[in-house]
PDB file of N, CA and C in Angstrom:
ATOM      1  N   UNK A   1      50.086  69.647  23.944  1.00  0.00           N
ATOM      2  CA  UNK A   1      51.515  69.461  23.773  1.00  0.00           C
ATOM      3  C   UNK A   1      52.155  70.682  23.109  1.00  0.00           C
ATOM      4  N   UNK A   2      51.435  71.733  23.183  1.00  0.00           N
ATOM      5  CA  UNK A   2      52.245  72.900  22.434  1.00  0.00           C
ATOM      6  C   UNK A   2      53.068  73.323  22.887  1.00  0.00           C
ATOM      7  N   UNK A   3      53.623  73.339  24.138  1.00  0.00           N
ATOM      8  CA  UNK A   3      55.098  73.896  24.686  1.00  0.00           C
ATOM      9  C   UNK A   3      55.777  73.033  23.714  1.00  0.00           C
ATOM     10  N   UNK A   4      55.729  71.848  23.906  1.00  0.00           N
ATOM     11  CA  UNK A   4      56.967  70.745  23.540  1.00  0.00           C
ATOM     12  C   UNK A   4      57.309  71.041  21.795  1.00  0.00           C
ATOM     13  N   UNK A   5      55.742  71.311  21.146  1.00  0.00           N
ATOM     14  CA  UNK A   5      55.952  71.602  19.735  1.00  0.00           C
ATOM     15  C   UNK A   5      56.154  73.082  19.601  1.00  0.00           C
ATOM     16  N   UNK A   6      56.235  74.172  20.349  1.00  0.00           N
ATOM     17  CA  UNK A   6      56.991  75.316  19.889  1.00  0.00           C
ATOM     18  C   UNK A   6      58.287  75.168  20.109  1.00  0.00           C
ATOM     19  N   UNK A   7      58.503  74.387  21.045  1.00  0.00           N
ATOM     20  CA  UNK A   7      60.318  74.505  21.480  1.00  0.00           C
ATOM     21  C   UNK A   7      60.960  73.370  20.370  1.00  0.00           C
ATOM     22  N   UNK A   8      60.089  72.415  19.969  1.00  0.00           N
ATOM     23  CA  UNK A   8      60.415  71.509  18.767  1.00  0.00           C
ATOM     24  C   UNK A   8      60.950  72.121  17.395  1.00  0.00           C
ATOM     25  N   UNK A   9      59.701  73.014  17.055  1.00  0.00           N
ATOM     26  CA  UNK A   9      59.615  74.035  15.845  1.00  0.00           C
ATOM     27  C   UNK A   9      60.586  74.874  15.823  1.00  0.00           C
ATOM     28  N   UNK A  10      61.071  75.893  17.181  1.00  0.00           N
ATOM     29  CA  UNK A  10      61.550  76.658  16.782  1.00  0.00           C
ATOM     30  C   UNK A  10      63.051  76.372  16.652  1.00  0.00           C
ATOM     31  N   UNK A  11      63.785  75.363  17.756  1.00  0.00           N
ATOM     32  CA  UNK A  11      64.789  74.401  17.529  1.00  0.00           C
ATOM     33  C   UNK A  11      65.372  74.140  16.263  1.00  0.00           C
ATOM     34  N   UNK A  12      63.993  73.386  15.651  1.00  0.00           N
ATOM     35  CA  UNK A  12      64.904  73.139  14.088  1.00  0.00           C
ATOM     36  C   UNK A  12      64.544  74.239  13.426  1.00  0.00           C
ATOM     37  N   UNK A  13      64.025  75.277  13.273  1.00  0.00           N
ATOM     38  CA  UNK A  13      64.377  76.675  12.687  1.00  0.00           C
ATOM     39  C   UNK A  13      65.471  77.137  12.501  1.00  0.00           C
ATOM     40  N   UNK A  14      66.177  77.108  13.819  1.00  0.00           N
ATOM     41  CA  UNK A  14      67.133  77.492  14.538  1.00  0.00           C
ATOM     42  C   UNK A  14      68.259  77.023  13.791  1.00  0.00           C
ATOM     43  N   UNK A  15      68.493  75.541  13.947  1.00  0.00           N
ATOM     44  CA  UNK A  15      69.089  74.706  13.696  1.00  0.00           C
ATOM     45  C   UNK A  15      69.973  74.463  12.120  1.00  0.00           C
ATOM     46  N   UNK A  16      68.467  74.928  11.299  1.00  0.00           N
ATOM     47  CA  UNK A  16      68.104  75.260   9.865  1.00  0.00           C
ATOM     48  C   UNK A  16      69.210  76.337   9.555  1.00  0.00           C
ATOM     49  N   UNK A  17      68.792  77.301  10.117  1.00  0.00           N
ATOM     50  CA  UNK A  17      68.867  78.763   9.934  1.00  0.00           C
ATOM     51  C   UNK A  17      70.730  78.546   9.930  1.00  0.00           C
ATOM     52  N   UNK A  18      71.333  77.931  11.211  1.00  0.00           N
ATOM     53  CA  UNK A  18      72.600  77.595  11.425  1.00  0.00           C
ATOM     54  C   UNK A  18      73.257  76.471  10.329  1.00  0.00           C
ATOM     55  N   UNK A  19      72.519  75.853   9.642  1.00  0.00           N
ATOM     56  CA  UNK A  19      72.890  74.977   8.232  1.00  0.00           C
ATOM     57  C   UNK A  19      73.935  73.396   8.944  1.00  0.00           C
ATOM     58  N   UNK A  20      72.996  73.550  10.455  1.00  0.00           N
ATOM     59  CA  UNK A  20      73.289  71.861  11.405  1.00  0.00           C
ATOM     60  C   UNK A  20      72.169  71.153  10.810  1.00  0.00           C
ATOM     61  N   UNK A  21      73.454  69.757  10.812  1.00  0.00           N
ATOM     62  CA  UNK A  21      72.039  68.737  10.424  1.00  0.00           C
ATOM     63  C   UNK A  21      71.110  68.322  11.429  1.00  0.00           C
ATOM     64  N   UNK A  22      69.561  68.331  11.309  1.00  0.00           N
ATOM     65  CA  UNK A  22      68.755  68.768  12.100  1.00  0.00           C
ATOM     66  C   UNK A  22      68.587  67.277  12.455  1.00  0.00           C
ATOM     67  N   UNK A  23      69.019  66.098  11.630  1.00  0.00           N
ATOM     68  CA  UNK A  23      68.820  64.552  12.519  1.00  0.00           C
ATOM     69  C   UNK A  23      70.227  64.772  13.354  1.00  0.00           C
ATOM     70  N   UNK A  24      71.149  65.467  13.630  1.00  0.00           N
ATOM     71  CA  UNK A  24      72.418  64.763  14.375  1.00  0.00           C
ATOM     72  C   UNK A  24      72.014  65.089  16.169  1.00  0.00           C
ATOM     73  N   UNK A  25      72.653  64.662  16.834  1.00  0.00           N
ATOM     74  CA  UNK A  25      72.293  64.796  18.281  1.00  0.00           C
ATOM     75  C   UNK A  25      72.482  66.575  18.118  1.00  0.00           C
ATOM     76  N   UNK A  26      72.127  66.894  19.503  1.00  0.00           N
ATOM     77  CA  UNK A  26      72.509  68.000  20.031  1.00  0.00           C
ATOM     78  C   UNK A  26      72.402  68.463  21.321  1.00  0.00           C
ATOM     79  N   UNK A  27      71.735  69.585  21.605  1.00  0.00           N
ATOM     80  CA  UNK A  27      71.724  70.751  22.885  1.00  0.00           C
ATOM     81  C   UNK A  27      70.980  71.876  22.970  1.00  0.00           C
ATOM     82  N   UNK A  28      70.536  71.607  21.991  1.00  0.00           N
ATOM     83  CA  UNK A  28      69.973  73.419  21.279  1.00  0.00           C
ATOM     84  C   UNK A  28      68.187  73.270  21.691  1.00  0.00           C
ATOM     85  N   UNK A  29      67.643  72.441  22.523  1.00  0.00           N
ATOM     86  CA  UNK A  29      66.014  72.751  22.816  1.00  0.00           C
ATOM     87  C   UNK A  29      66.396  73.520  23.966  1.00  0.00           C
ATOM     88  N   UNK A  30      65.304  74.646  24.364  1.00  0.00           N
ATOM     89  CA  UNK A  30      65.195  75.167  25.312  1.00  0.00           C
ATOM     90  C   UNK A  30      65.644  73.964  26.389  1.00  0.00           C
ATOM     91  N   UNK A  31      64.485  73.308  27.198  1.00  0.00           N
ATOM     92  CA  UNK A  31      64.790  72.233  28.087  1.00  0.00           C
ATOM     93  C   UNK A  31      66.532  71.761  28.545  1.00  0.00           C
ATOM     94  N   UNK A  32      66.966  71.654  27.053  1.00  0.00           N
ATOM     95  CA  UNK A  32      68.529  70.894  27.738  1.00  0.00           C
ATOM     96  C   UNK A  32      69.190  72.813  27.836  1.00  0.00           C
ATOM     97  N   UNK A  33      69.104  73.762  27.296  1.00  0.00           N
ATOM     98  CA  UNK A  33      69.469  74.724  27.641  1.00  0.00           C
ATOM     99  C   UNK A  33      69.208  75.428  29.660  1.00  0.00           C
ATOM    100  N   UNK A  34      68.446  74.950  29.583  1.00  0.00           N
ATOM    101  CA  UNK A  34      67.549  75.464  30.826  1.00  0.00           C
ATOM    102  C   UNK A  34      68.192  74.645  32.238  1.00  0.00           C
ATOM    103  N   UNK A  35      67.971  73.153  31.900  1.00  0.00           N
ATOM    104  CA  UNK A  35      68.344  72.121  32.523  1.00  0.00           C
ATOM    105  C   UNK A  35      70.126  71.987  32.589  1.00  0.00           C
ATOM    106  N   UNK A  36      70.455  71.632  31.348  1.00  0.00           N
ATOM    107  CA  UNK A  36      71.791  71.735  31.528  1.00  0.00           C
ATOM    108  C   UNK A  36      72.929  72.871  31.269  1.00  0.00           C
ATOM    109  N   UNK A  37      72.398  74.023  30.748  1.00  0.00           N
ATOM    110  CA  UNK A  37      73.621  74.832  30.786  1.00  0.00           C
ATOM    111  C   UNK A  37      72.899  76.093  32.113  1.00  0.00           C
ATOM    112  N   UNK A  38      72.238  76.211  32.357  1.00  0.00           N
ATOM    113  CA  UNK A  38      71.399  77.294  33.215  1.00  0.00           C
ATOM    114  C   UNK A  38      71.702  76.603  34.632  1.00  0.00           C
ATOM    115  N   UNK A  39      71.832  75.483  35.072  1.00  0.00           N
ATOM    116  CA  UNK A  39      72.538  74.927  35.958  1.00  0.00           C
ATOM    117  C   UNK A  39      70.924  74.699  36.972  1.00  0.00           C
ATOM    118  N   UNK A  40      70.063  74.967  36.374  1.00  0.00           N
ATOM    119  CA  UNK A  40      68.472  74.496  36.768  1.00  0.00           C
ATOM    120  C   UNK A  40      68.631  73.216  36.829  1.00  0.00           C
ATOM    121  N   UNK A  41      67.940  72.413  38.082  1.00  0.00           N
ATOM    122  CA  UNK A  41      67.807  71.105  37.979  1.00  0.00           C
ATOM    123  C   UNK A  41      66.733  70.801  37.315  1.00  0.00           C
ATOM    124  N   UNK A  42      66.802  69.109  36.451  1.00  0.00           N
ATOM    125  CA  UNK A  42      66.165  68.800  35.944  1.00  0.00           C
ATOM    126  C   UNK A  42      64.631  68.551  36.243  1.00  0.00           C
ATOM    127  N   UNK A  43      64.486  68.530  37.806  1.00  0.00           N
ATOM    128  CA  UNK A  43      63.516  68.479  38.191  1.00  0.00           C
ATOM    129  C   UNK A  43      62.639  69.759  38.324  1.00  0.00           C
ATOM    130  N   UNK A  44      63.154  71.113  38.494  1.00  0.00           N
ATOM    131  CA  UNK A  44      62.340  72.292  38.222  1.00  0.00           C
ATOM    132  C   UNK A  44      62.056  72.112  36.970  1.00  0.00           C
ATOM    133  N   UNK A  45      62.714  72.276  35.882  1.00  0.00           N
ATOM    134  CA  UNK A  45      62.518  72.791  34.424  1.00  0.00           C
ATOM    135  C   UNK A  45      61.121  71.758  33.895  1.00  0.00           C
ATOM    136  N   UNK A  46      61.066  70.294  34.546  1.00  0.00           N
ATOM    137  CA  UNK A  46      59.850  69.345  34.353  1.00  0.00           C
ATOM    138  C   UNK A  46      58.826  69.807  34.431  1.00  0.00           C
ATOM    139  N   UNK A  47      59.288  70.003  35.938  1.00  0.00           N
ATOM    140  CA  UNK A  47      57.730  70.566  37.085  1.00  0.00           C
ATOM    141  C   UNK A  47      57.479  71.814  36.201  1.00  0.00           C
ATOM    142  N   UNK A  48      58.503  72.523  35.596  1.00  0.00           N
ATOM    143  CA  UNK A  48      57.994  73.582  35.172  1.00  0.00           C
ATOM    144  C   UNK A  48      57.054  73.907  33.927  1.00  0.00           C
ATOM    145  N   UNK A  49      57.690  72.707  33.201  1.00  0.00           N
ATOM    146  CA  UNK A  49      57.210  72.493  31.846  1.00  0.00           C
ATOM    147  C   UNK A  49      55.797  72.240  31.694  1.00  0.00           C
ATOM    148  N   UNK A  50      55.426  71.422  32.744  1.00  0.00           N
ATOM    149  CA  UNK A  50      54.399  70.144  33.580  1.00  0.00           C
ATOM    150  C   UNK A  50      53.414  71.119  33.925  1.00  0.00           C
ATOM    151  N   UNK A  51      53.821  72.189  34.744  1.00  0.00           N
ATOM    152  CA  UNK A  51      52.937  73.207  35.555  1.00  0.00           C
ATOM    153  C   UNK A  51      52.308  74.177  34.302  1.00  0.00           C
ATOM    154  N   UNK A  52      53.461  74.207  33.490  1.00  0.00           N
ATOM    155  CA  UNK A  52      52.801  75.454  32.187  1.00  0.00           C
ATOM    156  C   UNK A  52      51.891  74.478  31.242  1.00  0.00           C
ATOM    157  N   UNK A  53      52.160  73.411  31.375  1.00  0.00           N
ATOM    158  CA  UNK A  53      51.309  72.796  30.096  1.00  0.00           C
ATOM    159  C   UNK A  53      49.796  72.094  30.691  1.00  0.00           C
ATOM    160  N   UNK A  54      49.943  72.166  32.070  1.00  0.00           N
ATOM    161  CA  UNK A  54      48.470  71.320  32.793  1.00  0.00           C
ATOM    162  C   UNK A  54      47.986  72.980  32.659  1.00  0.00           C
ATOM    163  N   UNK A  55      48.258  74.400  33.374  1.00  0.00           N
ATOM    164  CA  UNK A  55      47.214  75.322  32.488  1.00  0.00           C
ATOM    165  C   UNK A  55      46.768  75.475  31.386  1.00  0.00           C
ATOM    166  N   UNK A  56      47.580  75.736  31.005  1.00  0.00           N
ATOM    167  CA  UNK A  56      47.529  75.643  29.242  1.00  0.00           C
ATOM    168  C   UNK A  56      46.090  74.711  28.610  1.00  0.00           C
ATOM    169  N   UNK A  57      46.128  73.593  29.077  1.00  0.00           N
ATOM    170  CA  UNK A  57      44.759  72.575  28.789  1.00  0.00           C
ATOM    171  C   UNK A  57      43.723  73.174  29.563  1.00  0.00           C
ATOM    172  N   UNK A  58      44.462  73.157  30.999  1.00  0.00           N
ATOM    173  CA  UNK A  58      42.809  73.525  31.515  1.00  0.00           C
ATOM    174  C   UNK A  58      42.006  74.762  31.192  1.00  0.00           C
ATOM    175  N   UNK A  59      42.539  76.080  30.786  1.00  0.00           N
ATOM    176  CA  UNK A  59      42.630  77.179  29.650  1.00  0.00           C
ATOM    177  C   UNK A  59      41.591  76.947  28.707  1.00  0.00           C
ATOM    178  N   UNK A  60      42.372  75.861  27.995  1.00  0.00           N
ATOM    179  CA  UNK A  60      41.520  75.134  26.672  1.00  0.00           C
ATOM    180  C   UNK A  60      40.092  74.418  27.024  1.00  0.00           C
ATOM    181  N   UNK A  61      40.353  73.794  27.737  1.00  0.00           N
ATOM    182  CA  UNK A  61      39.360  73.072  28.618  1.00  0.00           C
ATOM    183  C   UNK A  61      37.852  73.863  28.627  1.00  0.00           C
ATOM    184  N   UNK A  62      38.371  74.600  30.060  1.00  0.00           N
ATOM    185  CA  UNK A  62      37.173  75.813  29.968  1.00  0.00           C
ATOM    186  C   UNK A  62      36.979  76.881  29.258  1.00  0.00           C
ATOM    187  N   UNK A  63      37.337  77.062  27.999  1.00  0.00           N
ATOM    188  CA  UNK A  63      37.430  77.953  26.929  1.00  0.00           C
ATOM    189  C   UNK A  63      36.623  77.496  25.920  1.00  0.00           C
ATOM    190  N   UNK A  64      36.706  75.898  25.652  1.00  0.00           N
ATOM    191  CA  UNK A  64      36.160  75.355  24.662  1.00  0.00           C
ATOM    192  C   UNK A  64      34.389  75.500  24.525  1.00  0.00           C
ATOM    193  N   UNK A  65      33.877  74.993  25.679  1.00  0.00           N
ATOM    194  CA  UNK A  65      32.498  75.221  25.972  1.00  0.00           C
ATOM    195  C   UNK A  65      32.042  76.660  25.947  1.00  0.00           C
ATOM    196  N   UNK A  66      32.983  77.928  26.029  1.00  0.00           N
ATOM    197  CA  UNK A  66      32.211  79.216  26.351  1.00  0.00           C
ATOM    198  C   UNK A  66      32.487  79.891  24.896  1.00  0.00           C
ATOM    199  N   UNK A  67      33.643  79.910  23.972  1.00  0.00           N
ATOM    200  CA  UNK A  67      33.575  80.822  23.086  1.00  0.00           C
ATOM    201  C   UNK A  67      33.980  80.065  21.515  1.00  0.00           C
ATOM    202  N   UNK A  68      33.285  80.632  20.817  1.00  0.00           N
ATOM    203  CA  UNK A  68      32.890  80.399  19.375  1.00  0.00           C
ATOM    204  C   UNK A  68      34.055  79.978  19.057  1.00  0.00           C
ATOM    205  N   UNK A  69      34.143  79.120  17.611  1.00  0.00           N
ATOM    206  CA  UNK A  69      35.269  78.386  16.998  1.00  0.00           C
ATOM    207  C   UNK A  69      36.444  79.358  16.404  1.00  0.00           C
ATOM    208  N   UNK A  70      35.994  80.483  15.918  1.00  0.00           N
ATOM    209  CA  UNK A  70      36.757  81.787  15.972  1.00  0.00           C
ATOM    210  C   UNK A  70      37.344  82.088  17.028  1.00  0.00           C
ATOM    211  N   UNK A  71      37.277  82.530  18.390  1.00  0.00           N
ATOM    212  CA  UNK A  71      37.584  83.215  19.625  1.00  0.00           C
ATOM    213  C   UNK A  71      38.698  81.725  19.696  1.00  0.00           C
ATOM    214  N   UNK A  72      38.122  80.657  19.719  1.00  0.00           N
ATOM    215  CA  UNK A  72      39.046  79.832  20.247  1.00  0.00           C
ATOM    216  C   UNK A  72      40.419  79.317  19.516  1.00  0.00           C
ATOM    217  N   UNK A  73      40.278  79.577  17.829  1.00  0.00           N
ATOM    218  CA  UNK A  73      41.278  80.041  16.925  1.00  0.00           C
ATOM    219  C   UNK A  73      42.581  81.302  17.881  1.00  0.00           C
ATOM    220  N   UNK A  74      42.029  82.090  17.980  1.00  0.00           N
ATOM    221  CA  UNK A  74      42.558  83.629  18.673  1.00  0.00           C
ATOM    222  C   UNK A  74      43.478  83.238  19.844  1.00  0.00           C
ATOM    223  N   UNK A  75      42.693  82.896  20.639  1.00  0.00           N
ATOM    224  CA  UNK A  75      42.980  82.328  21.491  1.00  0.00           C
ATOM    225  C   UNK A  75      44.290  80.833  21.912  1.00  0.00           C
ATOM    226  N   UNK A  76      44.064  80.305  20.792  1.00  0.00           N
ATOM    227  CA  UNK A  76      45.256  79.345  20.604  1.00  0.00           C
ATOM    228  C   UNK A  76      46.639  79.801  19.749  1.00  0.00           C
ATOM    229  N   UNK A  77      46.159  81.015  18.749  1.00  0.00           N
ATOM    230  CA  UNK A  77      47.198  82.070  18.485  1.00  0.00           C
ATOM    231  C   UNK A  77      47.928  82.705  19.293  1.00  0.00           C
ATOM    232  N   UNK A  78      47.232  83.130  20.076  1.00  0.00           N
ATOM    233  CA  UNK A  78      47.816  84.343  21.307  1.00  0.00           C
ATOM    234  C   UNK A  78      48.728  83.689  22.509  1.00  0.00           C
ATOM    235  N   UNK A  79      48.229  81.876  22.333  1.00  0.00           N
ATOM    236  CA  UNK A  79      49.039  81.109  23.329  1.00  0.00           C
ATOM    237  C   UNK A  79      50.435  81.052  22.674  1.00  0.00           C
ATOM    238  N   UNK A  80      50.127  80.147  21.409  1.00  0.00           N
ATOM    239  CA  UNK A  80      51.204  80.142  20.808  1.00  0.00           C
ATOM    240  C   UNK A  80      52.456  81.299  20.532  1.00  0.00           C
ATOM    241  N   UNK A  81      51.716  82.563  20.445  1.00  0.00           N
ATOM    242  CA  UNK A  81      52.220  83.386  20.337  1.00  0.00           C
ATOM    243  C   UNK A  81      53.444  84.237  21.823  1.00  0.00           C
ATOM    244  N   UNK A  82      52.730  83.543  22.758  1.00  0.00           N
ATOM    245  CA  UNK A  82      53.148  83.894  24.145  1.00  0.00           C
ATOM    246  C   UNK A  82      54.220  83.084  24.172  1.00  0.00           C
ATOM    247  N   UNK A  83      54.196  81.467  23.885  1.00  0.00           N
ATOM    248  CA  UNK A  83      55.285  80.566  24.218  1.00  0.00           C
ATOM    249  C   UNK A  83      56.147  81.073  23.460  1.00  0.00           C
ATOM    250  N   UNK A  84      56.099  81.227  21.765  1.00  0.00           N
ATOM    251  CA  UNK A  84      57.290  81.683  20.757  1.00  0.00           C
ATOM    252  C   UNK A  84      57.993  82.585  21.989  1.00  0.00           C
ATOM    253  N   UNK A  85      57.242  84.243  22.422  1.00  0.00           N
ATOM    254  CA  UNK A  85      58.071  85.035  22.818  1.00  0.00           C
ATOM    255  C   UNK A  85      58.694  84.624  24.107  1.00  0.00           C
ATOM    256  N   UNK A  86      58.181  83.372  25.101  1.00  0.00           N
ATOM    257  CA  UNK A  86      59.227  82.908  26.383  1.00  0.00           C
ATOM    258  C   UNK A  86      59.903  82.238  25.393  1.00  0.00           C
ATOM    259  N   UNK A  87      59.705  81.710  24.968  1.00  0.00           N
ATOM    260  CA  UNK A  87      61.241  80.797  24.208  1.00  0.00           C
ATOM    261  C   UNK A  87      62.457  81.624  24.025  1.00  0.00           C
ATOM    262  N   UNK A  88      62.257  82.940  23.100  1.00  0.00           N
ATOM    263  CA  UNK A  88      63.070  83.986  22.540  1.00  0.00           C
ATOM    264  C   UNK A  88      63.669  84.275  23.534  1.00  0.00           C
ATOM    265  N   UNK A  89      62.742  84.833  24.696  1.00  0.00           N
ATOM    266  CA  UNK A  89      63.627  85.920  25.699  1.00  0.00           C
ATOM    267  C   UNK A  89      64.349  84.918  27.024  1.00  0.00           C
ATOM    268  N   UNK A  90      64.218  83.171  26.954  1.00  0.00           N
ATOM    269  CA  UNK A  90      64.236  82.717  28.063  1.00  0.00           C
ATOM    270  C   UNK A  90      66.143  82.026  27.152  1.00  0.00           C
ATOM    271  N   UNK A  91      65.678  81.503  25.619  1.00  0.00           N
ATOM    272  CA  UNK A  91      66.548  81.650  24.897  1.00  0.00           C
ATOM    273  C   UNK A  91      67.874  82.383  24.590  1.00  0.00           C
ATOM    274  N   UNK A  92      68.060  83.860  24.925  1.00  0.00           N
ATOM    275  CA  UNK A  92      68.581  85.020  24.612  1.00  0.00           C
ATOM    276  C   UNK A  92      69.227  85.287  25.953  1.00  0.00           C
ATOM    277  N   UNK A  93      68.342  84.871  27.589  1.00  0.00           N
ATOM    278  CA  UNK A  93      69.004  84.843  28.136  1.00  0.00           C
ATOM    279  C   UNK A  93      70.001  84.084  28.950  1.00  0.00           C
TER     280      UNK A  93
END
């Protein structure tokens, strides 16, 4: 579920950072950005979400059995680290 919890995280960062109260409704996750102001239908941005997060496991999946509890630390960094920067630049644009 780490797409859903970086775009969660960085949201109320965001949110924070802007001094909105972070229980009131809003607009501000990637997803309703993507979906509703990007004029993307809701059904790509799913499939899309859907398509990045079934690699993402299977990644993990076959990663888990081949490299040490370290490598696989790294490795879940470098993911995380990849989603932060699509968020930013998918964000920005």
């Amino acid at each position: 579920m780490i797409i859903y919890g970086v775009d969660t995280f960085l949201t109320i960062l965001y949110r924070l950072t802007r001094h909105e109260n972070i229980f009131a409704a809003h607009r501000s996750h990637l997803y309703q950005i993507l979906a509703n102001e990007s004029g993307i239908s809701h059904v790509k941005v799913s499939t899309g979400y859907t398509v990045a997060q079934l690699l993402i496991n299977l990644l993990i999946i076959f990663l888990a059995g081949q490299l040490c509890l370290t490598q696989q630390l790294m490795v879940s960094i470098g993911i995380t680290g990849a989603l932060v920067a699509v968020y930013f630049y998918l964000k920005g644009n």
